[in-house]
Protein backbone atom coordinates (compact mmCIF):
# COMPACT_ATOMS: atom_id res chain seq x y z
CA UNK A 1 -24.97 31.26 -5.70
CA UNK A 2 -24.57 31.38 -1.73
CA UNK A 3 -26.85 34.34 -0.59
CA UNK A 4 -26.32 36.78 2.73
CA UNK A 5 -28.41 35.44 6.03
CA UNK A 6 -28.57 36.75 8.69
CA UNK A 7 -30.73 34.48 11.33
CA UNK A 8 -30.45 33.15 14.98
CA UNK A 9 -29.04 29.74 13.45
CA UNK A 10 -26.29 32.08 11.10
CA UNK A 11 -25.70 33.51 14.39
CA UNK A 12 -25.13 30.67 16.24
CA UNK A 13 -22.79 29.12 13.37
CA UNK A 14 -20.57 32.11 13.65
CA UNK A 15 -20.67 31.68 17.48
CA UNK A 16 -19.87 27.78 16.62
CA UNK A 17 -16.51 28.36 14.33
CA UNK A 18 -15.01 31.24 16.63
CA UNK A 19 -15.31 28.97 19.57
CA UNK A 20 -13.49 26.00 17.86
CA UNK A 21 -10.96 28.59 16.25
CA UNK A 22 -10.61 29.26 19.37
CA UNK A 23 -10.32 25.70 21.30
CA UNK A 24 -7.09 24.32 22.12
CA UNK A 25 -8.63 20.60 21.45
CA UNK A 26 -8.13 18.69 18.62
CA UNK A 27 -10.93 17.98 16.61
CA UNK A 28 -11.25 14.52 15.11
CA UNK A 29 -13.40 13.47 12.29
CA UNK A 30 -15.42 9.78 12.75
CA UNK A 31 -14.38 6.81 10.33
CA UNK A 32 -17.91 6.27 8.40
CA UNK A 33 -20.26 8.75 10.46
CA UNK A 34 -20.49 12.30 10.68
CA UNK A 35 -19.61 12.14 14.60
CA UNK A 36 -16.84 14.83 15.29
CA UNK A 37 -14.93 14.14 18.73
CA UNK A 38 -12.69 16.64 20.87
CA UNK A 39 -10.00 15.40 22.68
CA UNK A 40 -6.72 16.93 24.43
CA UNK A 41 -3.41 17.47 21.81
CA UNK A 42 -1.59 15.13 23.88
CA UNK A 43 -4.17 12.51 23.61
CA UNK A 44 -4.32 12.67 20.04
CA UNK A 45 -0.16 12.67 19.56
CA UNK A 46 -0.18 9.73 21.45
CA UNK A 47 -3.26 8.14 19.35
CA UNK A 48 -1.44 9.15 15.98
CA UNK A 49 1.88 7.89 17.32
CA UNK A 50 0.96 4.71 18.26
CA UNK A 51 -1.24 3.99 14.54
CA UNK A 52 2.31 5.33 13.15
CA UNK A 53 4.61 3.16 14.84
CA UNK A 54 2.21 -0.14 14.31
CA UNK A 55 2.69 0.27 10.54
CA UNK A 56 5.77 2.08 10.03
CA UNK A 57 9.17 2.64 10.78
CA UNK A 58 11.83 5.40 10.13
CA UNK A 59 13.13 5.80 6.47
CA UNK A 60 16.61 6.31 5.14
CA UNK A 61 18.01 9.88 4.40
CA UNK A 62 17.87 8.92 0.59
CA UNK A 63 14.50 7.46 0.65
CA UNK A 64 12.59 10.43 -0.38
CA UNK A 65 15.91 10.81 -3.32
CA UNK A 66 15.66 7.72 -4.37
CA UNK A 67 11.90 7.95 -5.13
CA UNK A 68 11.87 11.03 -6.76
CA UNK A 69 14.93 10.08 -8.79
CA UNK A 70 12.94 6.91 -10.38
CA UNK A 71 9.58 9.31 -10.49
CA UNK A 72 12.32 11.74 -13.18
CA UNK A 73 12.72 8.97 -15.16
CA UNK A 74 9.90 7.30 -15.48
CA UNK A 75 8.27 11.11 -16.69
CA UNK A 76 11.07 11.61 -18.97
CA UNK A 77 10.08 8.40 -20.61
CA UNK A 78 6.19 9.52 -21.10
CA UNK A 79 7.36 13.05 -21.88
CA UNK A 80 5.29 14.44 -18.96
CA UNK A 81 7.67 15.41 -16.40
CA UNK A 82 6.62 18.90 -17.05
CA UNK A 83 3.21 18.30 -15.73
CA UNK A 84 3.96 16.01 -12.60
CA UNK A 85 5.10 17.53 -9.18
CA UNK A 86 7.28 15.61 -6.70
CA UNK A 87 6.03 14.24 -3.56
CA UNK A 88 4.60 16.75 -0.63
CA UNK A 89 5.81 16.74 2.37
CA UNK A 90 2.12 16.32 4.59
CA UNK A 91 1.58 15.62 8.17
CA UNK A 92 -0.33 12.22 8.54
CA UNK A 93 -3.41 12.04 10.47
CA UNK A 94 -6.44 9.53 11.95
CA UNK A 95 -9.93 9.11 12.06
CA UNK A 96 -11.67 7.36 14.86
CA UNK A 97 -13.22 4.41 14.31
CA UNK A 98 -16.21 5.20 16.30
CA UNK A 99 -18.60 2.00 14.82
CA UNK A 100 -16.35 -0.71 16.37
CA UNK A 101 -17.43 -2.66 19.72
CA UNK A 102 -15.31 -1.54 23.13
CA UNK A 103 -14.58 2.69 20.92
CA UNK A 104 -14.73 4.41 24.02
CA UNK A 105 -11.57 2.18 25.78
CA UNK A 106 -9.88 0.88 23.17
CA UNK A 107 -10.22 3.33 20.49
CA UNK A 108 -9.73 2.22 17.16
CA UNK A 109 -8.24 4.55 13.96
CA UNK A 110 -7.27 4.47 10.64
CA UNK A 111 -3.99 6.29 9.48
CA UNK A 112 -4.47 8.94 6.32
CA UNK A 113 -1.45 9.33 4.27
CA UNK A 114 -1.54 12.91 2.65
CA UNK A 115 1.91 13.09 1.20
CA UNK A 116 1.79 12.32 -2.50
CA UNK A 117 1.98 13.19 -6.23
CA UNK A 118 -0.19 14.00 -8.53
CA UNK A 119 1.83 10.93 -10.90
CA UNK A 120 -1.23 8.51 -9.27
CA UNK A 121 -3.61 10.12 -11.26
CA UNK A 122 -2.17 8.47 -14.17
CA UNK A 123 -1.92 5.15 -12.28
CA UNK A 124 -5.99 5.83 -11.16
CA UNK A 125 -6.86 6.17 -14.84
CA UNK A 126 -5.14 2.77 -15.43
CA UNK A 127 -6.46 0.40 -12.53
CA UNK A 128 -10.09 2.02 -13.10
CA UNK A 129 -10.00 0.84 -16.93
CA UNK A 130 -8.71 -2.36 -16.26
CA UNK A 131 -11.38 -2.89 -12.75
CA UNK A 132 -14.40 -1.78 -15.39
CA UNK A 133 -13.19 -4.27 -17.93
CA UNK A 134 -12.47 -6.75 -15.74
CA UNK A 135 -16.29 -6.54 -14.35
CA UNK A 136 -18.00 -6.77 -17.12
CA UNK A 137 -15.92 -9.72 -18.79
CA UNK A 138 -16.24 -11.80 -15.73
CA UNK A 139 -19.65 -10.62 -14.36
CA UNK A 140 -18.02 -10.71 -10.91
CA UNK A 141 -19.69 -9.09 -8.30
CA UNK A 142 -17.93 -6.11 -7.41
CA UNK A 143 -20.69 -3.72 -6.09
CA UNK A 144 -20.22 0.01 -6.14
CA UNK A 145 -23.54 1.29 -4.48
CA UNK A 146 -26.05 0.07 -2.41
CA UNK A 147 -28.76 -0.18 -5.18
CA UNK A 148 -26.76 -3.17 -6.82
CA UNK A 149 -26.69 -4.98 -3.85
CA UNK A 150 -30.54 -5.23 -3.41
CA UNK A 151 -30.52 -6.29 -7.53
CA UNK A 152 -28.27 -8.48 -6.45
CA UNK A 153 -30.30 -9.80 -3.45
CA UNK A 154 -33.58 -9.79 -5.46
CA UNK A 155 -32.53 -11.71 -7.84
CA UNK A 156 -32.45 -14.56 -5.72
CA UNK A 157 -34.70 -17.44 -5.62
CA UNK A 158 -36.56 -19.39 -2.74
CA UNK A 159 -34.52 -16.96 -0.11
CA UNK A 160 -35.99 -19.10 2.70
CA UNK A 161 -33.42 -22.24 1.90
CA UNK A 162 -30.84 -19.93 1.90
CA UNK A 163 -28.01 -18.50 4.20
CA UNK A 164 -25.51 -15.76 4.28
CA UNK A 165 -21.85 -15.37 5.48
CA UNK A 166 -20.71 -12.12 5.87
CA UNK A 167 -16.99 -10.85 6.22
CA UNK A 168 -14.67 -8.14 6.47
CA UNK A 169 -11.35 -7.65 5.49
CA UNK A 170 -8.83 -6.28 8.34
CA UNK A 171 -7.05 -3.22 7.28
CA UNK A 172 -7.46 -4.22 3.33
CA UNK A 173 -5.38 -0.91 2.43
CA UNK A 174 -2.25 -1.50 4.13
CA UNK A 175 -3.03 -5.21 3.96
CA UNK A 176 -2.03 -5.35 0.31
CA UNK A 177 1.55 -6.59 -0.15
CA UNK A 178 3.53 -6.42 -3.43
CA UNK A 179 2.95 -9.89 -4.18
CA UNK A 180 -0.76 -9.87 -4.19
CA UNK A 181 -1.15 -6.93 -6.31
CA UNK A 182 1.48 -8.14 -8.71
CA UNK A 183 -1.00 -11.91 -8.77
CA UNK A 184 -4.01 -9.46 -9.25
CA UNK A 185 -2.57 -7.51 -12.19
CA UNK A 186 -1.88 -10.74 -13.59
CA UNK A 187 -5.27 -12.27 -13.72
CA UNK A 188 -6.35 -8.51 -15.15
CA UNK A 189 -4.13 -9.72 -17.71
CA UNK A 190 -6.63 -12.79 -18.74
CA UNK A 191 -9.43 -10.25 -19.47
CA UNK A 192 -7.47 -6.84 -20.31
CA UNK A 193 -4.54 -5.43 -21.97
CA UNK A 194 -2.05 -4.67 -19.13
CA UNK A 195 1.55 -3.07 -20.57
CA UNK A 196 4.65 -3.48 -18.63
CA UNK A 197 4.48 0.33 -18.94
CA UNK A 198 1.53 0.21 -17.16
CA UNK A 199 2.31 -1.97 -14.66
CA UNK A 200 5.86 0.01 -13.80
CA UNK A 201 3.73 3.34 -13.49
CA UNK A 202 1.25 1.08 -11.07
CA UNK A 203 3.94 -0.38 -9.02
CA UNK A 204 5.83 2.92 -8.80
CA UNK A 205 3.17 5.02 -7.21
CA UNK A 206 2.97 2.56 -4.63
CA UNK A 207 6.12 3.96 -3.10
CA UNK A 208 5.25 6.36 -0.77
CA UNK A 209 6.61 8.13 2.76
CA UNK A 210 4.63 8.91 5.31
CA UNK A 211 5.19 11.89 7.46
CA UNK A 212 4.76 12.77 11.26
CA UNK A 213 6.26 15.56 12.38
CA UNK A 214 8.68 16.11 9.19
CA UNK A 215 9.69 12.74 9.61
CA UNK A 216 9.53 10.38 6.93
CA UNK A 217 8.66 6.58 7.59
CA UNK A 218 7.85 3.48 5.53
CA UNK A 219 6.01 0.42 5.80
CA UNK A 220 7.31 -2.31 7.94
CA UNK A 221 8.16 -5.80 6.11
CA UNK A 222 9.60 -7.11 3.40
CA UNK A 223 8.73 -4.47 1.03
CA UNK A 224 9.12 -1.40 2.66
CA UNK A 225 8.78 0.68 -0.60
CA UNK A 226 5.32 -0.97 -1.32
CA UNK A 227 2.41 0.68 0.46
CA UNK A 228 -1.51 1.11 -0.69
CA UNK A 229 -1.72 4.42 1.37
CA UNK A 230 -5.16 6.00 2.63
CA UNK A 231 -5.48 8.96 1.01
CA UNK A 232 -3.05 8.35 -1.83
CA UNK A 233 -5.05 9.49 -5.59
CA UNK A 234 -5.28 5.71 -6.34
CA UNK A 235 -5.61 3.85 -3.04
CA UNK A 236 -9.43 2.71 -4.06
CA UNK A 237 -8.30 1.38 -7.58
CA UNK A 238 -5.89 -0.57 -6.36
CA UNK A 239 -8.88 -2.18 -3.82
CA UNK A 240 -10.85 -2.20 -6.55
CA UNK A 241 -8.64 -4.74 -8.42
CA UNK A 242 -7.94 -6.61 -5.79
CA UNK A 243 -11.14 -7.18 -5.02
CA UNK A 244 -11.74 -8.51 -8.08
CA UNK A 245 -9.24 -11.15 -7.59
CA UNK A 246 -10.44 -12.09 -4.30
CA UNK A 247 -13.93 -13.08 -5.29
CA UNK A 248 -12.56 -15.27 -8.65
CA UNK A 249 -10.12 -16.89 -6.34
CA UNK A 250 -12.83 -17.43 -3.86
CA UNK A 251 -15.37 -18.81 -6.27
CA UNK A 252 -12.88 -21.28 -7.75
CA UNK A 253 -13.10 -22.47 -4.07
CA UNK A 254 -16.52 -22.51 -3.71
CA UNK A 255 -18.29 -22.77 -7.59
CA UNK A 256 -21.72 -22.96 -5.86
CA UNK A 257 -22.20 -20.44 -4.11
CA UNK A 258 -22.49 -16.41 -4.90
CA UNK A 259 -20.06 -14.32 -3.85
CA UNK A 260 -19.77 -10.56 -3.66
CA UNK A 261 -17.82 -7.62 -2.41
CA UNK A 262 -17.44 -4.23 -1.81
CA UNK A 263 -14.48 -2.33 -1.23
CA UNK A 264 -13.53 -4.53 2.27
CA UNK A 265 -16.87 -5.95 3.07
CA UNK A 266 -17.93 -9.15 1.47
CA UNK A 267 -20.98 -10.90 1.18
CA UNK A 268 -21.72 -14.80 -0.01
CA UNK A 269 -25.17 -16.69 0.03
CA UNK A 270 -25.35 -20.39 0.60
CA UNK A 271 -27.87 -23.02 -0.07
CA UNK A 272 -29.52 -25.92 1.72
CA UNK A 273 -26.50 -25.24 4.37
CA UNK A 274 -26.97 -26.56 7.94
CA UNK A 275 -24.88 -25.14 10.81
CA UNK A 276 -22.28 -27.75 11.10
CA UNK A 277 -21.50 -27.32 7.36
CA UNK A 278 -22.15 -23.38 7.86
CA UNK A 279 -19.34 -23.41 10.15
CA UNK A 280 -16.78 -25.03 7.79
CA UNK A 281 -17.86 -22.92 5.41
CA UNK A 282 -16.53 -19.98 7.68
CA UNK A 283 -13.06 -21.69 8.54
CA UNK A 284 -12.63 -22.59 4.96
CA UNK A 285 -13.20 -18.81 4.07
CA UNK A 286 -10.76 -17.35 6.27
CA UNK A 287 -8.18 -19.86 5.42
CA UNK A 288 -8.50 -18.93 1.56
CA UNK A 289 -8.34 -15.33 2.24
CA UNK A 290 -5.65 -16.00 4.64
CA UNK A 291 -3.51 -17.77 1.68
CA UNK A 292 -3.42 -14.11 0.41
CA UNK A 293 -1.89 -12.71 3.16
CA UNK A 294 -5.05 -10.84 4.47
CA UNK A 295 -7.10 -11.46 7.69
CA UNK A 296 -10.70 -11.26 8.03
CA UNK A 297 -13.72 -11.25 10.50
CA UNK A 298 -16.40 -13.37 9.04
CA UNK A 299 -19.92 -14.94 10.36
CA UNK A 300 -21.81 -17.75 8.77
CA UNK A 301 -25.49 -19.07 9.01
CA UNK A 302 -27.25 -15.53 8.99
CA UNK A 303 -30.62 -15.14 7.91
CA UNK A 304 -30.77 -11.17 8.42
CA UNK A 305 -27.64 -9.06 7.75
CA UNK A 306 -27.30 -5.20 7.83
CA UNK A 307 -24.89 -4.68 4.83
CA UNK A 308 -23.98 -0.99 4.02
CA UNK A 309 -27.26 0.65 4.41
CA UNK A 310 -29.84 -1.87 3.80
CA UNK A 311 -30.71 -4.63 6.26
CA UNK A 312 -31.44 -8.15 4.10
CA UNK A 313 -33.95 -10.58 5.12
CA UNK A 314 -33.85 -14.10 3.99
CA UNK A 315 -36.67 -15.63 6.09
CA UNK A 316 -39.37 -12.84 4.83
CA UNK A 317 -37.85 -11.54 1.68
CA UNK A 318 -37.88 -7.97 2.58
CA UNK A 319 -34.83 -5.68 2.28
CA UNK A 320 -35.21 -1.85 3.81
CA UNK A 321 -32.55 0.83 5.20
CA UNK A 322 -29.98 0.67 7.83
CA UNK A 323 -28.10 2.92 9.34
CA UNK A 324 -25.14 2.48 11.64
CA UNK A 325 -25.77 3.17 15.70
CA UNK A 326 -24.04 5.96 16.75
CA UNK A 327 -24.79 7.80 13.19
CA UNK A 328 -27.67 10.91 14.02
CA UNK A 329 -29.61 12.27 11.29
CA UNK A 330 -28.07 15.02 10.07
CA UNK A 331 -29.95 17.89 7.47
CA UNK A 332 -29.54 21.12 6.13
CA UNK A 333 -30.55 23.38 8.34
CA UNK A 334 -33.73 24.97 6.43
CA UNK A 335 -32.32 28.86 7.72
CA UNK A 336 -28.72 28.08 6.40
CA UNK A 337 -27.82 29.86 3.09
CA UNK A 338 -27.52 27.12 0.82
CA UNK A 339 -29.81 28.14 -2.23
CA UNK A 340 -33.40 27.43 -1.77
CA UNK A 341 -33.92 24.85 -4.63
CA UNK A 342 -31.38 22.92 -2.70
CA UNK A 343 -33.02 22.77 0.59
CA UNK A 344 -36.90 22.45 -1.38
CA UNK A 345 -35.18 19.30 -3.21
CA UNK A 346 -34.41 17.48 -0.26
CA UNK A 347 -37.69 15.60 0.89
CA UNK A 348 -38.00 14.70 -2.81
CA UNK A 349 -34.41 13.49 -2.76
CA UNK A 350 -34.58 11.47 0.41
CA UNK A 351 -37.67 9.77 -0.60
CA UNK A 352 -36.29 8.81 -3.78
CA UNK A 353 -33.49 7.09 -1.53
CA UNK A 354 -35.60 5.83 0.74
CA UNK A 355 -37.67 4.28 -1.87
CA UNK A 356 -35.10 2.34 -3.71
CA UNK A 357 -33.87 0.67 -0.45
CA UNK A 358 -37.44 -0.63 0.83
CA UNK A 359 -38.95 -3.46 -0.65
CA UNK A 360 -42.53 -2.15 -0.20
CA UNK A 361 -44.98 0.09 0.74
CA UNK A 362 -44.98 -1.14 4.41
CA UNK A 363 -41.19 -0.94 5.10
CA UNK A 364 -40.86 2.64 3.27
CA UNK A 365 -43.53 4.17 5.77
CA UNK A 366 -41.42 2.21 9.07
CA UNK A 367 -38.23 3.88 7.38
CA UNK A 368 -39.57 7.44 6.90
CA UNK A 369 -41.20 8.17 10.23
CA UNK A 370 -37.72 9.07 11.52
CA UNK A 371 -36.73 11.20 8.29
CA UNK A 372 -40.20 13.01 8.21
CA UNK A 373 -39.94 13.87 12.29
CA UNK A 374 -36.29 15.40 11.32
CA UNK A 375 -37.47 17.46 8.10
CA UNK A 376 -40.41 18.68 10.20
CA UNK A 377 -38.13 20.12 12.61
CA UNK A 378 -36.21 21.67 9.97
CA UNK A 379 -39.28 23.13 8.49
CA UNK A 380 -40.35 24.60 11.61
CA UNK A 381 -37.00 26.13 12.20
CA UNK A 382 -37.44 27.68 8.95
CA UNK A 383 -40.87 29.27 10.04
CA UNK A 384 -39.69 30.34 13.50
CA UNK A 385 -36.01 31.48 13.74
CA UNK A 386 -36.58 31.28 17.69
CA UNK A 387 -37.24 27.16 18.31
C-alpha cells in the first residue's frame, strides 16, 4: 500500500499538479518517450484538426445507427448482447511525434481513436489465438520484445559477410485497408481454424467513428466503414496478423534472406551483398510492400543499426542498449511514496535489463555509467530532502 509523505519533493509535486490544474495550456503526451510538451489550445485545435481532416471525413446521420444496428444482431446471434455496450461517444486526440527529423517545424502526430465498444475484446481474443498459432506453425519472425531480437541476432553466423536493411512501415494502423486484412485472414486460414463467425465479428469491429467535437467522421476511401483505429481494444492484433503476412509474402520474394518484424518496424539480414545489389534489394522491398497498399521508409547496406533499444553490430559482433535522443532518464524519485521494496528493487531490476541487452562485460559497464550517475542522484535525494 501507498504510505503518507510528507518531503520537499511531495511538496514540490503538489506545487507541480496545482500549477498545471491550473494552466490554460494543453498538455501533450510524446509518441514513444516520456517528453510532455505545452502548447496554446489554439495550437493544438489546429494540430488535431488538421491529423483529422487528413484521414477522415464527415459521416452520415445514420452512420452511428447503422453500426449499432448490425452490432444488435450480431450479439443476439452469440447470446451476449447483454454484456456488450454500444459505441462511446469520445473526443479524439494526438500525440507528438517528437523522435522524427525537422519535430520542432513540421510537427508530426498520430491520431488516438477513443470511441469504441467493449465487442473488440471478443475480436482481440480471436486475432491473438490465431497470431500465436500462426507463429509457431510458420516459425516466422514476429518479435514481441527486445530480448528475441538479440536471439535472433545471435544466432547468426560469420556476421562480418553480412548486411542489414532496415524499414518502417508509414502509418501501418490506418494503412490497413479491407482488402489486406481480408488476404491476411486468409493465409491464417492455411495454419488455423478461422470461422466465418469469426471473421464477421473481426470485420465488424473494424467499423468505427471517430469524434472531434461531437462530430462523427470516417475514414476516407473506398471503405469508409473499415478502419484499424489507434486506441481501438484490438488495433495491435489486427497488426499483429498482418504482420505476419507481410514477412511470408516477403520471404516468398526473397527465400534467402531472414526477415523479421515488429509491430511497424522491420528488420532483414543479407549475405555476401555488395552495394549495387544492396540497393535493388531496397527498391525491390518497397515495391513488394507497396503491392499491399502500404508505404515504407527503408535503408539497405547497414552494418550497425539501432533497432528498438539495442544497437546491432555486424562488423564486431557486439549488440548493447539504445535509447532514442530526445528520451531523458527518468526514475522514481527515491522520496516519492511508492512502497520501499519497489524503489530498493530498482537497481536490481535495471541491471537485470541492462544485462540481457549487452553482449559482454565491457559494453554492460559503457551502458551503466549513465544509469548508476542517475540512481546515485536519486539515492542522495533520498538522504538529503534539500539537494
Amino acid at each position: 500500500m501507498f504510505k503518507q509523505v510528507r518531503n520537499a519533493f511531495q511538496d514540490k509535486l503538489r506545487r507541480d499538479v496545482k500549477s498545471i490544474n491550473s494552466s490554460k495550456k494543453v498538455l501533450v503526451f510524446a509518441d514513444k518517450t516520456r517528453n510532455l510538451y505545452e502548447m496554446d489550445k489554439g495550437q493544438y485545435e489546429k494540430l488535431l484538426r488538421e491529423n483529422v481532416t487528413k484521414m477522415y471525413r464527415n459521416a452520415d446521420d445514420k452512420t452511428e445507427e447503422n453500426i449499432s444496428h448490425e452490432l444488435k444482431n450480431i450479439t443476439n446471434k452469440l447470446e451476449v448482447s447483454d454484456r456488450v455496450e454500444k459505441m462511446v461517444q469520445r473526443q479524439a486526440f494526438i500525440s507528438l511525434k517528437d523522435h522524427k527529423e525537422n519535430f520542432q517545424n513540421n510537427p508530426k502526430c498520430r491520431l488516438i481513436n477513443l470511441a469504441k465498444n467493449n465487442f473488440g475484446l471478443v475480436s482481440k481474443q480471436i486475432l491473438d489465438r490465431i497470431s500465436n498459432n500462426i507463429r509457431s506453425k510458420t516459425k516466422l519472425h514476429q518479435w514481441k520484445n527486445t530480448k528475441s531480437v538479440v536471439d535472433w541476432f545471435s544466432s547468426i553466423g560469420k556476421k562480418h559477410r553480412h548486411s542489414f536493411l532496415v524499414f518502417d512501415i508509414v502509418d501501418f494502423y490506418p494503412s490497413i485497408s479491407e482488402e489486406l486484412l481480408r488476404v491476411s485472414l486468409e493465409y491464417a486460414k492455411q495454419h488455423t481454424t478461422v470461422s466465418e463467425q469469426e471473421v464477421e465479428i473481426i470485420m465488424h469491429s473494424r467499423k468505427t467513428l471517430l469524434f472531434d467535437k461531437n462530430e462523427p467522421w470516417v475514414k476516407r476511401g473506398d471503405s469508409p466503414m473499415f478502419d484499424v483505429a489507434m486506441g481501438c481494444y484490438d488495433g495491435a492484433k489486427v497488426c499483429k496478423v498482418v504482420g505476419l503476412y507481410i514477412p511470408h509474402k516477403l520471404s516468398s520474394k526473397f527465400p534467402e534472406e531472414d526477415i523479421g518484424l515488429y509491430r511497424d518496424d522491420g528488420l532483414a539480414i543479407f549475405k555476401n551483398m555488395n552495394a549495387r545489389a544492396g540497393d535493388k534489394a531496397r527498391k525491390d522491398f518497397s515495391k513488394a510492400i507497396g503491392d499491399l497498399g502500404l508505404k515504407i521508409t527503408v535503408q539497405s547496406n547497414l552494418e550497425v543499426v539501432d533497432y528498438l533499444d539495442v544497437t546491432l553490430n555486424l562488423t564486431t559482433a557486439k549488440h548493447y542498449p539504445f535509447r532514442k535522443p530526445h528520451n531523458d532518464l527518468l526514475y522514481i524519485n527515491a522520496k516519492s511514496n511508492h512502497p520501499p521494496s519497489t524503489i530498493r528493487q530498482i537497481p536490481e531490476s535495471i541491471s537485470t535489463r541492462i544485462s540481457s541487452l549487452s553482449c559482454d562485460q565491457d559494453e554492460f559497464d559503457k551502458s551503466s555509467q549513465l544509469y548508476n550517475q542517475c540512481l546515485e542522484i536519486q539515492w542522495v535525494q533520498r538522504a538529503n530532502p534539500l539537494c
